[in-house]
PDB file of N, CA and C in Angstrom:
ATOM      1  N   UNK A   1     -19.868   8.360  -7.659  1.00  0.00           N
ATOM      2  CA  UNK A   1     -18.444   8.131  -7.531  1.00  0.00           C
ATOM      3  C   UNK A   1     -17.700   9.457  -7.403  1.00  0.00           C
ATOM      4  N   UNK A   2     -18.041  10.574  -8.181  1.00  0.00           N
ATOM      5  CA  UNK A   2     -17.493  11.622  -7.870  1.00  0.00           C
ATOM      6  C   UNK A   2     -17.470  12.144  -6.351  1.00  0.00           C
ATOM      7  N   UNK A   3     -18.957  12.239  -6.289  1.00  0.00           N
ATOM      8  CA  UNK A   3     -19.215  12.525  -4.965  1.00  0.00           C
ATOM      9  C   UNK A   3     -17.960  11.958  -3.995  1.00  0.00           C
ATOM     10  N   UNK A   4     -17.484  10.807  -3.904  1.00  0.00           N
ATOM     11  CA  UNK A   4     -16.752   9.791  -3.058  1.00  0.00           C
ATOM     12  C   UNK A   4     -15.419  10.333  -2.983  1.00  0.00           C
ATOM     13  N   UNK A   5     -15.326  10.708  -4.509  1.00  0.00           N
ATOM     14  CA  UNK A   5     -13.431  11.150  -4.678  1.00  0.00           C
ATOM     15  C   UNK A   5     -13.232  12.294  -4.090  1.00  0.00           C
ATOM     16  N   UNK A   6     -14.612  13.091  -4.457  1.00  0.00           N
ATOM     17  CA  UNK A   6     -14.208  14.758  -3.192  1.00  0.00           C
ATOM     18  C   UNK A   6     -14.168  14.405  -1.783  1.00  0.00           C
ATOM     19  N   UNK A   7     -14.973  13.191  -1.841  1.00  0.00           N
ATOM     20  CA  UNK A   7     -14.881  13.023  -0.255  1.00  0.00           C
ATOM     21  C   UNK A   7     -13.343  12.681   0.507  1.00  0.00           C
ATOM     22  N   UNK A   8     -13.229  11.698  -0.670  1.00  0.00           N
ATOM     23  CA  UNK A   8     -11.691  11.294   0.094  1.00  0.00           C
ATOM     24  C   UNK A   8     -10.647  12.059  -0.668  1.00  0.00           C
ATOM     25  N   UNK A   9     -10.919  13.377  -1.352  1.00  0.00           N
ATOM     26  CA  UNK A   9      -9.900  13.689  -1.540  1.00  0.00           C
ATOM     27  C   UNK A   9      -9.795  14.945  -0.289  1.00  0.00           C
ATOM     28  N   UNK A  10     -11.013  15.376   0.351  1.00  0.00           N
ATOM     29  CA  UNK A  10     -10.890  16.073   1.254  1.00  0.00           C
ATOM     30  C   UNK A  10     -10.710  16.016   2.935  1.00  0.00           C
ATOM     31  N   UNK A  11     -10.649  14.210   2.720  1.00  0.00           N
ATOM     32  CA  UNK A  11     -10.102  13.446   4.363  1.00  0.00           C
ATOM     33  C   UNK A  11      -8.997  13.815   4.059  1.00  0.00           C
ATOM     34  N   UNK A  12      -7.951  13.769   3.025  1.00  0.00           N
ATOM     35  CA  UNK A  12      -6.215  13.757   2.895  1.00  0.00           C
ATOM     36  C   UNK A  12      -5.934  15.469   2.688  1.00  0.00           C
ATOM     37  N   UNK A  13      -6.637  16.385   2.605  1.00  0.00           N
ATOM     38  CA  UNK A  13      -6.452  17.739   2.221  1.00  0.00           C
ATOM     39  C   UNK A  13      -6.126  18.357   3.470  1.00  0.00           C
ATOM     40  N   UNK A  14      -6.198  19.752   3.270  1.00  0.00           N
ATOM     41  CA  UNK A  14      -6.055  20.867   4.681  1.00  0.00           C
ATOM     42  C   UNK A  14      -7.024  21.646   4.153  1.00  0.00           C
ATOM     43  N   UNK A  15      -7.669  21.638   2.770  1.00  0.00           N
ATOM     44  CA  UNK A  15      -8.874  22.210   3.196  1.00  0.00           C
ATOM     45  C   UNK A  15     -10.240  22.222   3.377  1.00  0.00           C
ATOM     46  N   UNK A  16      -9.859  21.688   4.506  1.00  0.00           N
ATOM     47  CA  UNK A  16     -11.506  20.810   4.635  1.00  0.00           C
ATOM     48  C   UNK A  16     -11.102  20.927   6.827  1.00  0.00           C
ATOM     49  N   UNK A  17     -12.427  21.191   7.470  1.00  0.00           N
ATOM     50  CA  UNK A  17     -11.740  20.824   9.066  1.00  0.00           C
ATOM     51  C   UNK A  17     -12.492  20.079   9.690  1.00  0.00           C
ATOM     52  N   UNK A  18     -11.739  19.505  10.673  1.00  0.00           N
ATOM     53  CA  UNK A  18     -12.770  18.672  11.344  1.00  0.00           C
ATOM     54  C   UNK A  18     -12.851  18.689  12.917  1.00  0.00           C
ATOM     55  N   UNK A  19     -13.709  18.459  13.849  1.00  0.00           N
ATOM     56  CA  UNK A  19     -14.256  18.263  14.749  1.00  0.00           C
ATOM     57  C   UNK A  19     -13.682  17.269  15.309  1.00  0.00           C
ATOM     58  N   UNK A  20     -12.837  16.408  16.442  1.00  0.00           N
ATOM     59  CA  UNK A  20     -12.813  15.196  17.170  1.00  0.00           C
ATOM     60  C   UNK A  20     -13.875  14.881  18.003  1.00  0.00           C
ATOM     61  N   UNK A  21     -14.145  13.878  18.420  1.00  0.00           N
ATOM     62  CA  UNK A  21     -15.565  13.176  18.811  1.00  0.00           C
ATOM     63  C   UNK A  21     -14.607  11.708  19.852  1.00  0.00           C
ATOM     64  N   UNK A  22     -15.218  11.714  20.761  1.00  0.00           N
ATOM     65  CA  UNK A  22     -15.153   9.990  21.401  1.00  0.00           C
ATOM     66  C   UNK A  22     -16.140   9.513  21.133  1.00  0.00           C
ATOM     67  N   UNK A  23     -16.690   8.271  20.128  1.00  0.00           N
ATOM     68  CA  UNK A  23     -17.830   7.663  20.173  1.00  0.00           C
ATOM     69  C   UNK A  23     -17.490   6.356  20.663  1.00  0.00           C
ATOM     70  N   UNK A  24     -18.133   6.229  22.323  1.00  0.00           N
ATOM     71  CA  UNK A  24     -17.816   4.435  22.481  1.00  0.00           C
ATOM     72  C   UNK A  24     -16.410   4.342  22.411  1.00  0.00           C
ATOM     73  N   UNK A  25     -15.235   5.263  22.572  1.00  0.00           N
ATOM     74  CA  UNK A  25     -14.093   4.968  22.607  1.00  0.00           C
ATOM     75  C   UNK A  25     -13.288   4.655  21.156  1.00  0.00           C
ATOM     76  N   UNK A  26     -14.279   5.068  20.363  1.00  0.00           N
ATOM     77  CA  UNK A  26     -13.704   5.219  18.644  1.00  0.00           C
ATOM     78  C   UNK A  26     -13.936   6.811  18.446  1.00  0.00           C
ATOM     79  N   UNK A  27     -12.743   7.314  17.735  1.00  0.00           N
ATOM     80  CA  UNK A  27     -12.386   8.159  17.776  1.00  0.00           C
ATOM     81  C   UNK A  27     -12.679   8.949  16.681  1.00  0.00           C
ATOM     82  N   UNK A  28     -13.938  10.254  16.609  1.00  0.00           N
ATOM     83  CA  UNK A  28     -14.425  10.300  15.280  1.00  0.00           C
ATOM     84  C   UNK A  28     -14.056  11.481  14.611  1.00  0.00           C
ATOM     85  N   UNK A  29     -13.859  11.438  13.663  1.00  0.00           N
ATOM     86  CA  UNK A  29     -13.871  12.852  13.005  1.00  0.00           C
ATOM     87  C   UNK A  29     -15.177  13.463  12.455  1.00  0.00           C
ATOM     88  N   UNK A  30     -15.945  14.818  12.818  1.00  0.00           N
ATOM     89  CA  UNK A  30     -17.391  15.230  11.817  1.00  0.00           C
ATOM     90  C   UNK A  30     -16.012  16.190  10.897  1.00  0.00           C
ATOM     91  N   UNK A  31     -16.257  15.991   9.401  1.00  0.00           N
ATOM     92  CA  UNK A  31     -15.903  16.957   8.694  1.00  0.00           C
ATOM     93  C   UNK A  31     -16.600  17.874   8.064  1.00  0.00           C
ATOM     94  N   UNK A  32     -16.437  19.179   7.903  1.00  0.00           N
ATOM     95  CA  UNK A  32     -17.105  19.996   7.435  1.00  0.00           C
ATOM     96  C   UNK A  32     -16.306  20.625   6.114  1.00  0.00           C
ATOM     97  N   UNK A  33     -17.136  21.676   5.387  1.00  0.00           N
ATOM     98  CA  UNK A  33     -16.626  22.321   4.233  1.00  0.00           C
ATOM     99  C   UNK A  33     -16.162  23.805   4.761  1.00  0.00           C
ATOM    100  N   UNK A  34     -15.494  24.473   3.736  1.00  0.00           N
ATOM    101  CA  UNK A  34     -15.354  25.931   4.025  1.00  0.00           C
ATOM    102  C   UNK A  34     -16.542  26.763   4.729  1.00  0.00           C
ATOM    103  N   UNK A  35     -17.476  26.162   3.938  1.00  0.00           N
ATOM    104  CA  UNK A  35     -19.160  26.858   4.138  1.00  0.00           C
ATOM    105  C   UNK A  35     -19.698  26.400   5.338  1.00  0.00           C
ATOM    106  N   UNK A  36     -18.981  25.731   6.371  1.00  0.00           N
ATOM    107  CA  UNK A  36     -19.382  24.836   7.281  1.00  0.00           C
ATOM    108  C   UNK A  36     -20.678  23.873   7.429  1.00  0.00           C
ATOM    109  N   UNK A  37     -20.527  22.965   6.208  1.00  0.00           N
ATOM    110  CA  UNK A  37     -21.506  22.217   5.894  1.00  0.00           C
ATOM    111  C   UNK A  37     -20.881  21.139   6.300  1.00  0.00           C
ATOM    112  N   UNK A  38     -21.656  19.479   7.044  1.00  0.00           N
ATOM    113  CA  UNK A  38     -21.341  18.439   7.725  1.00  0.00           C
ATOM    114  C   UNK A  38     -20.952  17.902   6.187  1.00  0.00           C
ATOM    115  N   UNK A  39     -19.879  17.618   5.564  1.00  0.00           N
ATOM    116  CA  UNK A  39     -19.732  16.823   4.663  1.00  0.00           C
ATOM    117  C   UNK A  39     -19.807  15.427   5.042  1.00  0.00           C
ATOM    118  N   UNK A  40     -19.578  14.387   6.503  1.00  0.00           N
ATOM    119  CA  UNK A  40     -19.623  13.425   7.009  1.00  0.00           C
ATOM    120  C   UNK A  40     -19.149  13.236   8.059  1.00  0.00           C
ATOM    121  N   UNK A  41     -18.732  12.127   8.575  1.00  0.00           N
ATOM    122  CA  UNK A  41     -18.085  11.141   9.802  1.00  0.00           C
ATOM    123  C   UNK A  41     -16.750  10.494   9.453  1.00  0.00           C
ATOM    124  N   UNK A  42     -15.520  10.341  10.012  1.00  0.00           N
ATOM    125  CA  UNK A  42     -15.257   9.116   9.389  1.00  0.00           C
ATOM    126  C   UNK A  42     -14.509   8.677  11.281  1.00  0.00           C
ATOM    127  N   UNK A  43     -14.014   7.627  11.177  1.00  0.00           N
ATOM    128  CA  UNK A  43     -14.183   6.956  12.373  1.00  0.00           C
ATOM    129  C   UNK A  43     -12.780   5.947  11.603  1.00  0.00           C
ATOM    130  N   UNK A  44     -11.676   5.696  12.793  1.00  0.00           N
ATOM    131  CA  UNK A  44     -10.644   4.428  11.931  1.00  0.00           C
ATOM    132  C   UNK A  44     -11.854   3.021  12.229  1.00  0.00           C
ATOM    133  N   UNK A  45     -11.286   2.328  11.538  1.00  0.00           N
ATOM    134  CA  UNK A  45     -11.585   0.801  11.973  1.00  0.00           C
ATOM    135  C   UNK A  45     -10.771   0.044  11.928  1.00  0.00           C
ATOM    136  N   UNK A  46     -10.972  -1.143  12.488  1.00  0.00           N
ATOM    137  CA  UNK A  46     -10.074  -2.631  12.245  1.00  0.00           C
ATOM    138  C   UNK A  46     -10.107  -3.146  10.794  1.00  0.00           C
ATOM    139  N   UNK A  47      -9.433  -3.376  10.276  1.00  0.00           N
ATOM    140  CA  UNK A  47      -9.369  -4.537   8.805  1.00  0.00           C
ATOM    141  C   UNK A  47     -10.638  -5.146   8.529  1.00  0.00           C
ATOM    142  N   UNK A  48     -10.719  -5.616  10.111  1.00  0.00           N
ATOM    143  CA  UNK A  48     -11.482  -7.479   9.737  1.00  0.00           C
ATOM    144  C   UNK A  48     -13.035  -6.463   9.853  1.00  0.00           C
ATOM    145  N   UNK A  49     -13.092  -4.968  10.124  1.00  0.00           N
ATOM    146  CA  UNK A  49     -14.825  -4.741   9.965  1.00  0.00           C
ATOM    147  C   UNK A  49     -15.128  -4.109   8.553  1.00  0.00           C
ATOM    148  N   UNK A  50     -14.010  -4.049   7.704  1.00  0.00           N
ATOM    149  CA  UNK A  50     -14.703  -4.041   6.423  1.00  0.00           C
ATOM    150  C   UNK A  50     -15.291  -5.258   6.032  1.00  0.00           C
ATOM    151  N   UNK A  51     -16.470  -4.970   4.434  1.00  0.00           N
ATOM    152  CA  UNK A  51     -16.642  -5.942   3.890  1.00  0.00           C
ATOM    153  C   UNK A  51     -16.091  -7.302   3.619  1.00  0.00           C
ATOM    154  N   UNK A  52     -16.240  -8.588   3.877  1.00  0.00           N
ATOM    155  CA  UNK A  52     -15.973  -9.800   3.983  1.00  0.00           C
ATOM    156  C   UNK A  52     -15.190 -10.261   2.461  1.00  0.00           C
ATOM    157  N   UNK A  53     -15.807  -9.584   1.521  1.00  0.00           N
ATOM    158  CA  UNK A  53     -15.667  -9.361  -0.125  1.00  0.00           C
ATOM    159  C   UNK A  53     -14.521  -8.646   0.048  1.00  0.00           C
ATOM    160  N   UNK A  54     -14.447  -7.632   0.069  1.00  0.00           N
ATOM    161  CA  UNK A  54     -13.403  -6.421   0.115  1.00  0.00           C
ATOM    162  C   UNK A  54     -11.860  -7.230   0.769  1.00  0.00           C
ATOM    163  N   UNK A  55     -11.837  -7.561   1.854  1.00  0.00           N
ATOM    164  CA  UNK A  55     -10.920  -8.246   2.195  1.00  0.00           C
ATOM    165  C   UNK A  55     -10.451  -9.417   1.505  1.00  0.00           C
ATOM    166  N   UNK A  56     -11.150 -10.276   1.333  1.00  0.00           N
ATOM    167  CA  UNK A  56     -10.646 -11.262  -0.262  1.00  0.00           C
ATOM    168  C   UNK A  56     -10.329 -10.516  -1.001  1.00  0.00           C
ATOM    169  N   UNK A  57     -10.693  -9.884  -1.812  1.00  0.00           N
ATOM    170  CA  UNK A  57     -10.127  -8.846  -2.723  1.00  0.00           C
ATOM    171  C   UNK A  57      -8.897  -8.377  -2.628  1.00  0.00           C
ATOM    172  N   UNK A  58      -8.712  -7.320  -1.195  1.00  0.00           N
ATOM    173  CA  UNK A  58      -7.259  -6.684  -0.841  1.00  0.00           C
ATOM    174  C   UNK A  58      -6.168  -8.092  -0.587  1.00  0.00           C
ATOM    175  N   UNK A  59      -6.614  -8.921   0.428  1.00  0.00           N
ATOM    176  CA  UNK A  59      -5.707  -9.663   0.658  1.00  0.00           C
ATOM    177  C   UNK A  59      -4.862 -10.536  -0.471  1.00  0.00           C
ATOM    178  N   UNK A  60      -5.886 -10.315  -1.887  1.00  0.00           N
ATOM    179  CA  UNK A  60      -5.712 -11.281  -3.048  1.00  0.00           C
ATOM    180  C   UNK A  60      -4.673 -10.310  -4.073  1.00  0.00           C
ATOM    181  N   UNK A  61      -4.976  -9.131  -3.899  1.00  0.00           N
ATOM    182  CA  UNK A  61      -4.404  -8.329  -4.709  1.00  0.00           C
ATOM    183  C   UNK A  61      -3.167  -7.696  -4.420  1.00  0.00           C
ATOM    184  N   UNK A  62      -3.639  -7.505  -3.240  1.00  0.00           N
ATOM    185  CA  UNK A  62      -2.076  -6.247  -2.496  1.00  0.00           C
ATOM    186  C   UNK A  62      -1.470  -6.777  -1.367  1.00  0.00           C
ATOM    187  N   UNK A  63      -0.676  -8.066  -1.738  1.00  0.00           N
ATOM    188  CA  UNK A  63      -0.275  -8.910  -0.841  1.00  0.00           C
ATOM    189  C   UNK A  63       0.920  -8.381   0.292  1.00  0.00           C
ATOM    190  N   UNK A  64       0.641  -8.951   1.453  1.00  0.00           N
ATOM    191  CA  UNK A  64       2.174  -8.777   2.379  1.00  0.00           C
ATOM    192  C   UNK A  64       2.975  -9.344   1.899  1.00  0.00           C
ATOM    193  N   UNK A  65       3.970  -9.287   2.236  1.00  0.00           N
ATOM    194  CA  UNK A  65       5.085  -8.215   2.682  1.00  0.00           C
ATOM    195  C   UNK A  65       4.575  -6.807   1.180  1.00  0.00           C
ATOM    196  N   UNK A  66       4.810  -7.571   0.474  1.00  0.00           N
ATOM    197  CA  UNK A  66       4.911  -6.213  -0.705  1.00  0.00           C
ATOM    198  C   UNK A  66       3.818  -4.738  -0.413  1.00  0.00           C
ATOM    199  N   UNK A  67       2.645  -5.199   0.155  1.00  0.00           N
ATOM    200  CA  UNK A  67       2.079  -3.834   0.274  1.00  0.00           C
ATOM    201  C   UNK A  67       1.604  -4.195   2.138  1.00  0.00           C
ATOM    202  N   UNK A  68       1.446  -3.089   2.381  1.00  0.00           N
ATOM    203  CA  UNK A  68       1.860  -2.443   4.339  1.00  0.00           C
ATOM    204  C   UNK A  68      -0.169  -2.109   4.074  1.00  0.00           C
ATOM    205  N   UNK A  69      -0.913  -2.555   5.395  1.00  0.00           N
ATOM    206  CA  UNK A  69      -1.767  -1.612   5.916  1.00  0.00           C
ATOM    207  C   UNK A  69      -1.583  -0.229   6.527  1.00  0.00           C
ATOM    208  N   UNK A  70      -1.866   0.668   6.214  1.00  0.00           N
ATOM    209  CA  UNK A  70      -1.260   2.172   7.095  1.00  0.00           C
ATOM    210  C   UNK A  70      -2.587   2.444   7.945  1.00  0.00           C
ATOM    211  N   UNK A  71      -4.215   2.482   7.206  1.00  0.00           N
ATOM    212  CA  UNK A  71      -5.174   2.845   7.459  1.00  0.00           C
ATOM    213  C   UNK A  71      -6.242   2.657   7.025  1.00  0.00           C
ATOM    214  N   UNK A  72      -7.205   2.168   8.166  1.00  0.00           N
ATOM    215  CA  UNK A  72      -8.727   1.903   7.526  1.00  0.00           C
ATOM    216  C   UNK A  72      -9.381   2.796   8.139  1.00  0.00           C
ATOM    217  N   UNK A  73     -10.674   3.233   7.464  1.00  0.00           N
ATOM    218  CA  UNK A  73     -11.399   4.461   7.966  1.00  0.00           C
ATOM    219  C   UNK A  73     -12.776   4.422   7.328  1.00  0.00           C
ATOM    220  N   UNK A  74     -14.260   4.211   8.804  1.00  0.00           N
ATOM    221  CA  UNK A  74     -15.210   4.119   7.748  1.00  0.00           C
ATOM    222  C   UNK A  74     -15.813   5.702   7.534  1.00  0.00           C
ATOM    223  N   UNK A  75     -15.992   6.103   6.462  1.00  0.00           N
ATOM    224  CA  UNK A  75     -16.398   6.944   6.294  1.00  0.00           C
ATOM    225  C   UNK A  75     -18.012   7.082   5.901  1.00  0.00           C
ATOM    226  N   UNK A  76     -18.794   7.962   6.518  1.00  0.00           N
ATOM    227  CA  UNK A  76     -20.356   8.531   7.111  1.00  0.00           C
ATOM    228  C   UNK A  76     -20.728   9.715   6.111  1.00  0.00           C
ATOM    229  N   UNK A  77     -21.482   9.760   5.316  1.00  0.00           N
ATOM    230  CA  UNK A  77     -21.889  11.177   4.483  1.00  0.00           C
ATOM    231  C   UNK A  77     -22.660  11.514   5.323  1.00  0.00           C
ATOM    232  N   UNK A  78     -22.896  12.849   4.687  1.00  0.00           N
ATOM    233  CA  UNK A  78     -24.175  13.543   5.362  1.00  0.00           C
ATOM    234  C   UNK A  78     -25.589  12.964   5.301  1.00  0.00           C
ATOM    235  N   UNK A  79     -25.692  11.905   4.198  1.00  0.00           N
ATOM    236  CA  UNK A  79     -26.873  11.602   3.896  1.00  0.00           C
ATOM    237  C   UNK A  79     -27.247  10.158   4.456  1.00  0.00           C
ATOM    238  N   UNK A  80     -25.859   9.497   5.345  1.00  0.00           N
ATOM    239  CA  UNK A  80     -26.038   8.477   5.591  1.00  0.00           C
ATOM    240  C   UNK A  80     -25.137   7.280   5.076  1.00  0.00           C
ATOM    241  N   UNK A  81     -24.902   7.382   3.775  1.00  0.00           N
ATOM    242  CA  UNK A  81     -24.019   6.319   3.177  1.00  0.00           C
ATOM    243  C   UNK A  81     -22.909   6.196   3.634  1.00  0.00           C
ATOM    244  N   UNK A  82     -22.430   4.565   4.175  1.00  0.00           N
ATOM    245  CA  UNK A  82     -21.649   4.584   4.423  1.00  0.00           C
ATOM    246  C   UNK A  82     -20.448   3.949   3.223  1.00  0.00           C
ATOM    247  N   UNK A  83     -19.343   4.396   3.034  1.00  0.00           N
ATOM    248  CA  UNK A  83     -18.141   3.895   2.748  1.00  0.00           C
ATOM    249  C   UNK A  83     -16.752   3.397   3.512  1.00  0.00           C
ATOM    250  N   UNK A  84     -16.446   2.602   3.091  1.00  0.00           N
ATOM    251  CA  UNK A  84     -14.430   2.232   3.881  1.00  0.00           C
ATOM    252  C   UNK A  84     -13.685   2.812   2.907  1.00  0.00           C
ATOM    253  N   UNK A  85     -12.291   3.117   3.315  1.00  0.00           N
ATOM    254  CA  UNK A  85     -11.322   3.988   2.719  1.00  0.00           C
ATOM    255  C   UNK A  85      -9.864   3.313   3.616  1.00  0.00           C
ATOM    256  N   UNK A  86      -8.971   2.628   2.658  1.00  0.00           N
ATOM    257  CA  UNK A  86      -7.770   2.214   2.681  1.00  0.00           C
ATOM    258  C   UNK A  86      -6.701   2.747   2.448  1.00  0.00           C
ATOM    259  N   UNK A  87      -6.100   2.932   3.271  1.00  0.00           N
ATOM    260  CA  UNK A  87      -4.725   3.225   2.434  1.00  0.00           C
ATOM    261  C   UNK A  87      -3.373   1.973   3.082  1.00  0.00           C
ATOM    262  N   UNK A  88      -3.081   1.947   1.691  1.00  0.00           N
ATOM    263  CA  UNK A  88      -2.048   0.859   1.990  1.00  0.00           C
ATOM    264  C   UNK A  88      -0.629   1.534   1.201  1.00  0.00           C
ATOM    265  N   UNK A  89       0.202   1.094   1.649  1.00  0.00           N
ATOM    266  CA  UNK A  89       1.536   1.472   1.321  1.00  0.00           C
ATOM    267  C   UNK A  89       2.485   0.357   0.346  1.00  0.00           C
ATOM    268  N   UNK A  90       3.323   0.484  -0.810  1.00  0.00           N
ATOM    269  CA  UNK A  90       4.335  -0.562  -1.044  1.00  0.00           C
ATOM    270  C   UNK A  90       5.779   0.555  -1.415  1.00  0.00           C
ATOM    271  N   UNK A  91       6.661  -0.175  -1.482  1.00  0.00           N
ATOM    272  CA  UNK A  91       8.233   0.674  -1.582  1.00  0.00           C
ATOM    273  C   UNK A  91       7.866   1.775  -2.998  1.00  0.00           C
ATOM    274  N   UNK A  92       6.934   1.601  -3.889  1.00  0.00           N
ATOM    275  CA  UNK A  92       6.880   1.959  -5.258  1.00  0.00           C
ATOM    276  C   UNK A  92       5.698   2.985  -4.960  1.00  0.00           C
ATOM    277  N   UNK A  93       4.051   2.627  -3.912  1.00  0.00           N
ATOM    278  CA  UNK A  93       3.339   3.932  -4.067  1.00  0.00           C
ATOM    279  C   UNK A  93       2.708   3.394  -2.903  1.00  0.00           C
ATOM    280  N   UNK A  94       1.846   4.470  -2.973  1.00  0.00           N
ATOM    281  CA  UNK A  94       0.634   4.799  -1.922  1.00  0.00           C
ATOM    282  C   UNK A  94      -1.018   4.381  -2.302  1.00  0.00           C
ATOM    283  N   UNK A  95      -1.546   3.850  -2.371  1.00  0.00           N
ATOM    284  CA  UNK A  95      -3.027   3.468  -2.609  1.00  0.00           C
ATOM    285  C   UNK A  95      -3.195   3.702  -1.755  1.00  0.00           C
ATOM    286  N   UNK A  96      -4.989   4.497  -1.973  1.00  0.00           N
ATOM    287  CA  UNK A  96      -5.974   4.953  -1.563  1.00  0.00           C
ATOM    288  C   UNK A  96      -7.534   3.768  -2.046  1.00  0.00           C
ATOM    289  N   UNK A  97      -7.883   3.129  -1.521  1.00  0.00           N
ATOM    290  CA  UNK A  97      -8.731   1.962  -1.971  1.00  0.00           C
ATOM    291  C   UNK A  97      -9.942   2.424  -1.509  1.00  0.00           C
ATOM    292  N   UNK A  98     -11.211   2.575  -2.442  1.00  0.00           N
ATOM    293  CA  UNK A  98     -12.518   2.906  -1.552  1.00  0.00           C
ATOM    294  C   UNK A  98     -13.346   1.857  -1.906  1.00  0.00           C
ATOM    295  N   UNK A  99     -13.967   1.488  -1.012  1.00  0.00           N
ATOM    296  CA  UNK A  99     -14.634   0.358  -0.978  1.00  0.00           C
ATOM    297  C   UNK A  99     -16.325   0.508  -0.294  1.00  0.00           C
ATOM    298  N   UNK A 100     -17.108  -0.202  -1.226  1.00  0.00           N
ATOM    299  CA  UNK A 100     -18.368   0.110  -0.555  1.00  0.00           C
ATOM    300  C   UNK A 100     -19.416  -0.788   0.261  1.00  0.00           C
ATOM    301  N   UNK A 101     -20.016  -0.709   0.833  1.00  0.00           N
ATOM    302  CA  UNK A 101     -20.757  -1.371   1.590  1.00  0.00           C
ATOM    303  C   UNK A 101     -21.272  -3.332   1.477  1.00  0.00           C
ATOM    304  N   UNK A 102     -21.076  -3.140   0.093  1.00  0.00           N
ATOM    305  CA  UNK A 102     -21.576  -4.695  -0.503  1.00  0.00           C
ATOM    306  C   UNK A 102     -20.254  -5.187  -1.287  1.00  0.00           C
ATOM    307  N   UNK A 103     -18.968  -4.665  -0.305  1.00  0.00           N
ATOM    308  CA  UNK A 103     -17.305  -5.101  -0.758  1.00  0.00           C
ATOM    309  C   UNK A 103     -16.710  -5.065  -2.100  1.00  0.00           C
ATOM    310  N   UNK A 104     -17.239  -3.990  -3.006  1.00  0.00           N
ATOM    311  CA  UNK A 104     -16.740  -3.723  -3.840  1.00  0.00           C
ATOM    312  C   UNK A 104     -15.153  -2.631  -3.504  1.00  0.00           C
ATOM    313  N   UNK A 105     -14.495  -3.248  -3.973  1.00  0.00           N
ATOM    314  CA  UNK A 105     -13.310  -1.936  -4.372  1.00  0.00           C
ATOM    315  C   UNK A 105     -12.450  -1.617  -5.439  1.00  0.00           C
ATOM    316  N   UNK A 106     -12.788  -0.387  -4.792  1.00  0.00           N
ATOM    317  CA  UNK A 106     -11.586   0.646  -6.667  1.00  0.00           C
ATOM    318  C   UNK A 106     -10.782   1.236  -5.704  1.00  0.00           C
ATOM    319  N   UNK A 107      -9.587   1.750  -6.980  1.00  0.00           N
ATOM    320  CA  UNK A 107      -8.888   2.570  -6.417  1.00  0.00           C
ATOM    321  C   UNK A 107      -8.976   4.036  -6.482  1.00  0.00           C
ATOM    322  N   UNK A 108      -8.982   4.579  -5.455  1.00  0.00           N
ATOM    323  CA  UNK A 108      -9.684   6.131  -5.556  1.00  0.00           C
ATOM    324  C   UNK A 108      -8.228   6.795  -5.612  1.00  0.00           C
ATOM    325  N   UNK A 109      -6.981   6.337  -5.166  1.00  0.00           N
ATOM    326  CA  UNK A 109      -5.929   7.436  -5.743  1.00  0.00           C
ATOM    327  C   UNK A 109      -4.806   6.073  -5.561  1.00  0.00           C
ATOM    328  N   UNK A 110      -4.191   6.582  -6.624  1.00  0.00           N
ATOM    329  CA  UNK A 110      -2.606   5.800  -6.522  1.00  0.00           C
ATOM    330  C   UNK A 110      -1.398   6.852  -6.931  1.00  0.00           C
ATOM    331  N   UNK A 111      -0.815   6.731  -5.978  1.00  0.00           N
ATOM    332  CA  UNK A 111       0.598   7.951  -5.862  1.00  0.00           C
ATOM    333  C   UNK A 111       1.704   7.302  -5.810  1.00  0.00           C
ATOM    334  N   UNK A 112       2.366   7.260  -6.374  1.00  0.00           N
ATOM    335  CA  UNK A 112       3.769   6.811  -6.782  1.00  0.00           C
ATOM    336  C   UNK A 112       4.624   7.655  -6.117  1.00  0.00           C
ATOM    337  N   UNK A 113       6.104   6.878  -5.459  1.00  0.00           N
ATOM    338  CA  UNK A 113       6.944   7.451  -4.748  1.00  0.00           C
ATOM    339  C   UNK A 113       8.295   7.619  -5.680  1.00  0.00           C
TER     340      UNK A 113
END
């Protein structure tokens, strides 16, 4: 889990850079570290290609109108694992939702406006 939070705390940072990619017309990011090490992939996606679980979940919890989709993004480690990464918006904060392969989700950051 740690591993995950540096990850997505370094998709939302400036210090971390990345590479653009066309894959198939999805648009990828490779990110690397200072040390220029591949920390991963991440690539946007549609809603409906996260976990089947995960979406019951969000749709159950962080309902429209009150909370906004801004961004889905699957994210690729170096080692292979894949994760999804949400961010959804409401008038009060910002969630950051990470979610894993077998539709589990937590919240990896919540920021209040």
């Amino acid at each position: 889990m740690k591993k995950l939070l540096i990850a997505t705390a370094l998709l939302f940072s400036l210090s971390s850079f990345a590479a653009d990619t066309n894959n198939n017309r999805k648009n990828t990011e490779i990110i690397y570290n200072h040390q220029g090490e591949m920390l991963g992939t991440s690539a946007t996606c549609d809603f409906d290609k996260i976990p089947k679980d995960a979406i019951y979940t969000i749709t159950s919890k962080y309902t429209f109108p009150e909370y906004n989709l801004k961004e889905c993004i699957e994210f690729t480690d170096a080692y292979g694992d894949k994760r999804y990464i949400v961010a959804m918006n409401s008038a009060k904060e910002r969630l950051i939702l990470d979610i894993s392969v077998d539709g589990e989700v937590s919240v990896a950051s919540r920021i209040r406006k």
